[in-house]
N, C-alpha and C. Protein backbone atom coordinates (compact mmCIF):
# COMPACT_ATOMS: atom_id res chain seq x y z
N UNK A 1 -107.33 -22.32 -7.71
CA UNK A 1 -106.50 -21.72 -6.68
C UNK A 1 -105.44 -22.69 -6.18
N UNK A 2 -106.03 -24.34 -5.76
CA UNK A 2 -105.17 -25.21 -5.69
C UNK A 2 -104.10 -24.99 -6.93
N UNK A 3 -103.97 -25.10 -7.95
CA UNK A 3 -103.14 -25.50 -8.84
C UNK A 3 -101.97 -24.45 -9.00
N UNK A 4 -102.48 -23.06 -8.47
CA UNK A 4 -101.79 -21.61 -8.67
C UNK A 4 -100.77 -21.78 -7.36
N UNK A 5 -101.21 -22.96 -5.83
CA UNK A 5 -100.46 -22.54 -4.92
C UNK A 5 -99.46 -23.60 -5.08
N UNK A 6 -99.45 -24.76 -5.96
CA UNK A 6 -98.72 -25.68 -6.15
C UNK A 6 -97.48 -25.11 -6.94
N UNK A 7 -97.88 -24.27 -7.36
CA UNK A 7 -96.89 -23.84 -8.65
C UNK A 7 -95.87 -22.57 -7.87
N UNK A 8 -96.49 -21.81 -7.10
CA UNK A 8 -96.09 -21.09 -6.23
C UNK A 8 -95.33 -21.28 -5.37
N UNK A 9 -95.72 -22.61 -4.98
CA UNK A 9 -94.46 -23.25 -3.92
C UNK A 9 -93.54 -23.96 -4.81
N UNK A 10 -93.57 -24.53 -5.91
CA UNK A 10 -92.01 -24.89 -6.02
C UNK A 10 -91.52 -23.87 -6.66
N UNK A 11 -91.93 -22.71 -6.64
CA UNK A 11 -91.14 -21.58 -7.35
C UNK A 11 -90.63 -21.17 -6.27
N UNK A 12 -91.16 -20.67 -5.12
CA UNK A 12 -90.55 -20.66 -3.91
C UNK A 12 -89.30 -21.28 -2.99
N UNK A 13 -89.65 -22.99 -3.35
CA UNK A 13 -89.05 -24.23 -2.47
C UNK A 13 -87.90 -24.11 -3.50
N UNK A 14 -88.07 -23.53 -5.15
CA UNK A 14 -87.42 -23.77 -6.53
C UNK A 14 -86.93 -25.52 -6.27
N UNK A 15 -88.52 -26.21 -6.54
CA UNK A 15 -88.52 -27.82 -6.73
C UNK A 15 -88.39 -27.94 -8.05
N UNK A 16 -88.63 -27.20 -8.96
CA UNK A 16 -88.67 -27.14 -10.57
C UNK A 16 -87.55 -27.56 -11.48
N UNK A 17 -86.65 -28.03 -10.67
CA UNK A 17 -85.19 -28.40 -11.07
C UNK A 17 -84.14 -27.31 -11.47
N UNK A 18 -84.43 -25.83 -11.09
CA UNK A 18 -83.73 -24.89 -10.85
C UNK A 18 -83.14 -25.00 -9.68
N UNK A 19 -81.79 -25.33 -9.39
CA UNK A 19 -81.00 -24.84 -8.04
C UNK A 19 -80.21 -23.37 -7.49
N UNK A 20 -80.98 -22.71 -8.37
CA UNK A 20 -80.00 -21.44 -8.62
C UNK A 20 -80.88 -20.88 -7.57
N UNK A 21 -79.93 -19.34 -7.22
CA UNK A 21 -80.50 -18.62 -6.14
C UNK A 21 -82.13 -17.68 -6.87
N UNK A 22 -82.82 -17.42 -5.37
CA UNK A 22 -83.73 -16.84 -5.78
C UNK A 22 -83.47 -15.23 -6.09
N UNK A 23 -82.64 -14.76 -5.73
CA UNK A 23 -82.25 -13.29 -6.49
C UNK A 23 -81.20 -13.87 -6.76
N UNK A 24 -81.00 -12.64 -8.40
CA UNK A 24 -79.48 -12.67 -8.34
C UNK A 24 -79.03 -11.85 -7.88
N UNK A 25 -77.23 -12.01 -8.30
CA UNK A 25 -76.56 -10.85 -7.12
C UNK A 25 -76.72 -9.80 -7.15
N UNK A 26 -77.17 -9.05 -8.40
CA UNK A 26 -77.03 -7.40 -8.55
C UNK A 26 -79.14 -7.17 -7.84
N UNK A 27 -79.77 -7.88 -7.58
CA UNK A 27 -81.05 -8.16 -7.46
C UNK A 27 -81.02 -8.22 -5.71
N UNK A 28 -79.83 -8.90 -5.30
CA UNK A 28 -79.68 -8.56 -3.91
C UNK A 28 -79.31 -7.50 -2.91
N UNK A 29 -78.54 -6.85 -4.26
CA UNK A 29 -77.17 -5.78 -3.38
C UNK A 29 -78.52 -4.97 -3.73
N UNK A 30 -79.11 -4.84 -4.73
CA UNK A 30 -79.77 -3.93 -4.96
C UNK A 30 -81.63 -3.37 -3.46
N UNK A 31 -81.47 -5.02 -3.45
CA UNK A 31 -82.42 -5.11 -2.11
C UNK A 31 -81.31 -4.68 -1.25
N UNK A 32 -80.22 -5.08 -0.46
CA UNK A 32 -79.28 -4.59 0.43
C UNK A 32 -79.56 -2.88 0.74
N UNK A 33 -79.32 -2.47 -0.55
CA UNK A 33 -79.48 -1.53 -0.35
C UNK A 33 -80.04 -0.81 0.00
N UNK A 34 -81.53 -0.90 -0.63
CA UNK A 34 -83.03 -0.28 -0.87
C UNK A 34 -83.65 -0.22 0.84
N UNK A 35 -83.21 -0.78 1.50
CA UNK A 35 -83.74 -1.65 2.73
C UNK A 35 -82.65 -0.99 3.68
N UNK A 36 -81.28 -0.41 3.27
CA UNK A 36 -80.50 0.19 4.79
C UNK A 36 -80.90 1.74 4.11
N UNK A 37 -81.10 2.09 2.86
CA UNK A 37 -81.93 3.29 2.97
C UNK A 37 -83.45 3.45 3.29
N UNK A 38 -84.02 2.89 3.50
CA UNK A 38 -85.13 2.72 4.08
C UNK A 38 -84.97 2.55 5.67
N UNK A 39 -84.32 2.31 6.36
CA UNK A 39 -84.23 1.97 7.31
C UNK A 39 -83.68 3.37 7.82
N UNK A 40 -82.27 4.14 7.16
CA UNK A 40 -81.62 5.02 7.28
C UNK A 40 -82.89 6.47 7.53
N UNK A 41 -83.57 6.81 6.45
CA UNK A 41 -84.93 7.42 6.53
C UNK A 41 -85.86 7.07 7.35
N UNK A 42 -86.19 6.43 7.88
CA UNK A 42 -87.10 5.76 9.15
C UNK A 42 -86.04 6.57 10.66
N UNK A 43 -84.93 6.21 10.46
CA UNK A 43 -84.79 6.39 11.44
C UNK A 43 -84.10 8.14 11.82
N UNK A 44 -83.99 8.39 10.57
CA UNK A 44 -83.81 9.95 10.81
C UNK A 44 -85.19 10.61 10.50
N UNK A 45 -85.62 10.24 10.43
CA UNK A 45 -87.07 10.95 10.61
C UNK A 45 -87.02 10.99 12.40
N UNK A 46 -87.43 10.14 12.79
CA UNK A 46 -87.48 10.69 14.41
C UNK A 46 -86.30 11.76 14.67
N UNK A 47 -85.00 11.45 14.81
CA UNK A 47 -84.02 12.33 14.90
C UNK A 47 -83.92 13.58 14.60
N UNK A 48 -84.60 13.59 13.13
CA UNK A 48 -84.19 15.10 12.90
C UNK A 48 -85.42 16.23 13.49
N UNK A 49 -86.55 15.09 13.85
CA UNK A 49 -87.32 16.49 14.60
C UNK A 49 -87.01 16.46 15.93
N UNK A 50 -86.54 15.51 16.81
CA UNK A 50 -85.82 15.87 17.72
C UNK A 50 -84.57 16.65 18.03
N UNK A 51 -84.18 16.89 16.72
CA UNK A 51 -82.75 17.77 16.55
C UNK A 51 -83.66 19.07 16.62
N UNK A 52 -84.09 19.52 15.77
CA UNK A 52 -84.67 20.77 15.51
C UNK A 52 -85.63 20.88 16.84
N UNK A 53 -86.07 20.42 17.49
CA UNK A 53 -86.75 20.52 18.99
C UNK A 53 -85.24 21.39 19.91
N UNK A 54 -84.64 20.49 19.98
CA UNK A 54 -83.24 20.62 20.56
C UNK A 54 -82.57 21.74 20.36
N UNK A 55 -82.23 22.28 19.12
CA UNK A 55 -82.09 23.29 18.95
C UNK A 55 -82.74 24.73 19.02
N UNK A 56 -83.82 24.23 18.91
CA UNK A 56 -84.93 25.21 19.16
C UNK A 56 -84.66 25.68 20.54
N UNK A 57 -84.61 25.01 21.34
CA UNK A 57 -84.54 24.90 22.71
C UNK A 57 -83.11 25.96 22.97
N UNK A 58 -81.85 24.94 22.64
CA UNK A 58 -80.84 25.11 22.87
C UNK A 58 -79.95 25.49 21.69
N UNK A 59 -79.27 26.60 21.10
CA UNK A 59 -78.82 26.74 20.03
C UNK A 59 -77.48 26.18 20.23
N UNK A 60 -76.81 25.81 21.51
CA UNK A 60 -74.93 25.13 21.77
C UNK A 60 -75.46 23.47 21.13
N UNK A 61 -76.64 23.06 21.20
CA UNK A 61 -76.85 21.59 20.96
C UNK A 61 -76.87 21.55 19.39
N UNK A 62 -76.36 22.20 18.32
CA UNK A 62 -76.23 21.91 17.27
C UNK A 62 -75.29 20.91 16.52
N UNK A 63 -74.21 20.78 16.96
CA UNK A 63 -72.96 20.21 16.72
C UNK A 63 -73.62 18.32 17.05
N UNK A 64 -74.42 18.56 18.52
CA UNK A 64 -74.40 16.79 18.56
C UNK A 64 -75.58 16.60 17.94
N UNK A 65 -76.83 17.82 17.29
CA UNK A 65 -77.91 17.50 16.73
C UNK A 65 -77.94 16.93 15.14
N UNK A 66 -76.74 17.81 14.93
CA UNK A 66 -76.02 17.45 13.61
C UNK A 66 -75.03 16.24 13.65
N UNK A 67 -74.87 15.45 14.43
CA UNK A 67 -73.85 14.39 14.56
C UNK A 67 -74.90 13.38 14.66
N UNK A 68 -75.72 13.61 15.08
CA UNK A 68 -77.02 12.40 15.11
C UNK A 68 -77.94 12.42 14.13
N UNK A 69 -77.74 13.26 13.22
CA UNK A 69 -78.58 13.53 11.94
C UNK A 69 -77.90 12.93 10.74
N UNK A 70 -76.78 13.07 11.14
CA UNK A 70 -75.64 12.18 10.12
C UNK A 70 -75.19 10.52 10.30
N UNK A 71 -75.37 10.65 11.74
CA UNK A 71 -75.30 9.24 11.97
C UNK A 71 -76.03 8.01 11.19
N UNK A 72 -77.46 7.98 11.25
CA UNK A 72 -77.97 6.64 10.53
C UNK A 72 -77.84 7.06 8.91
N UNK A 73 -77.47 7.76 8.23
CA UNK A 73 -76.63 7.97 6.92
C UNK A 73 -75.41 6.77 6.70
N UNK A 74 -74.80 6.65 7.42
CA UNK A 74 -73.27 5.67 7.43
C UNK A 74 -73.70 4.46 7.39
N UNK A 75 -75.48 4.14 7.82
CA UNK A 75 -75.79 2.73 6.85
C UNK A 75 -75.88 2.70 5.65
N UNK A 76 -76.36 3.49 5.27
CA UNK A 76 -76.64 3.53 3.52
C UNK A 76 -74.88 3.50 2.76
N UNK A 77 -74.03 4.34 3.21
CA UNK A 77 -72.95 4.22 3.25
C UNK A 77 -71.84 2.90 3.34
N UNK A 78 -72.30 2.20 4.56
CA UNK A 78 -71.78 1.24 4.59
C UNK A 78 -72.30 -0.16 3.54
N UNK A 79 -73.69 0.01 3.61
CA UNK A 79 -74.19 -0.96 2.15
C UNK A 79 -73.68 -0.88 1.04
N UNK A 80 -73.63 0.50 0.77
CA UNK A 80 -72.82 0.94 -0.77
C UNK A 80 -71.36 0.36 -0.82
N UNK A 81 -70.28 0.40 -0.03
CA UNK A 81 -69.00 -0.38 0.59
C UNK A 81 -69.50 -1.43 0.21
N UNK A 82 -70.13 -2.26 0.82
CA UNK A 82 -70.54 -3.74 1.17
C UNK A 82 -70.66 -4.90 -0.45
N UNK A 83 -71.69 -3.51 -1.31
CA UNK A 83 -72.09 -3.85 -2.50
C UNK A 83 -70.74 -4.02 -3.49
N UNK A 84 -70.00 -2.58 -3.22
CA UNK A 84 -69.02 -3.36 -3.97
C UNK A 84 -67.38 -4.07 -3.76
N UNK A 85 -67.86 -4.46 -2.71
CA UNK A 85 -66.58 -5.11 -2.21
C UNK A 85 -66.91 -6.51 -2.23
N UNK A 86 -68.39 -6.95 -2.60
CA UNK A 86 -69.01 -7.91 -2.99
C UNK A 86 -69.11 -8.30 -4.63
């Protein structure tokens, strides 16, 4: 187990005489991404059953239920920008 965590950490620390990054770039954007859609879905999940509550309620509250349902979308959006302007 000793010998597995030695090896683990300079793959980690990259003491191995690799100075290169630990992702590469398409390995990053690709995490970038994966992670503001994940985040984007997390957070419209609460929203959109509070939209549909809302509306339920109130049928004039559609317009801002739908503006807040679209909202955490424009991260995933903006990552995609990000990725390739990178």
């Amino acid at each position: 187990m000793i010998e597995n965590a030695s090896q683990l950490a300079s793959l980690v620390l990259q003491e191995a005489g690799n100075s290169g990054p630990a992702l590469a770039n398409k390995g990053a954007a690709a995490l970038a991404v994966g992670l503001a859609a994940f985040g984007a879905g997390y957070a419209e999940r609460g929203i959109g059953a509070a939209a549909v509550g809302a509306i339920a309620e109130d049928e004039d509250l559609f317009v801002q239920a739908l503006i807040l349902t679209v909202l955490p979308e424009t991260l995933v959006i903006f990552a995609l920008v990000a990725v390739f302007l990178v």
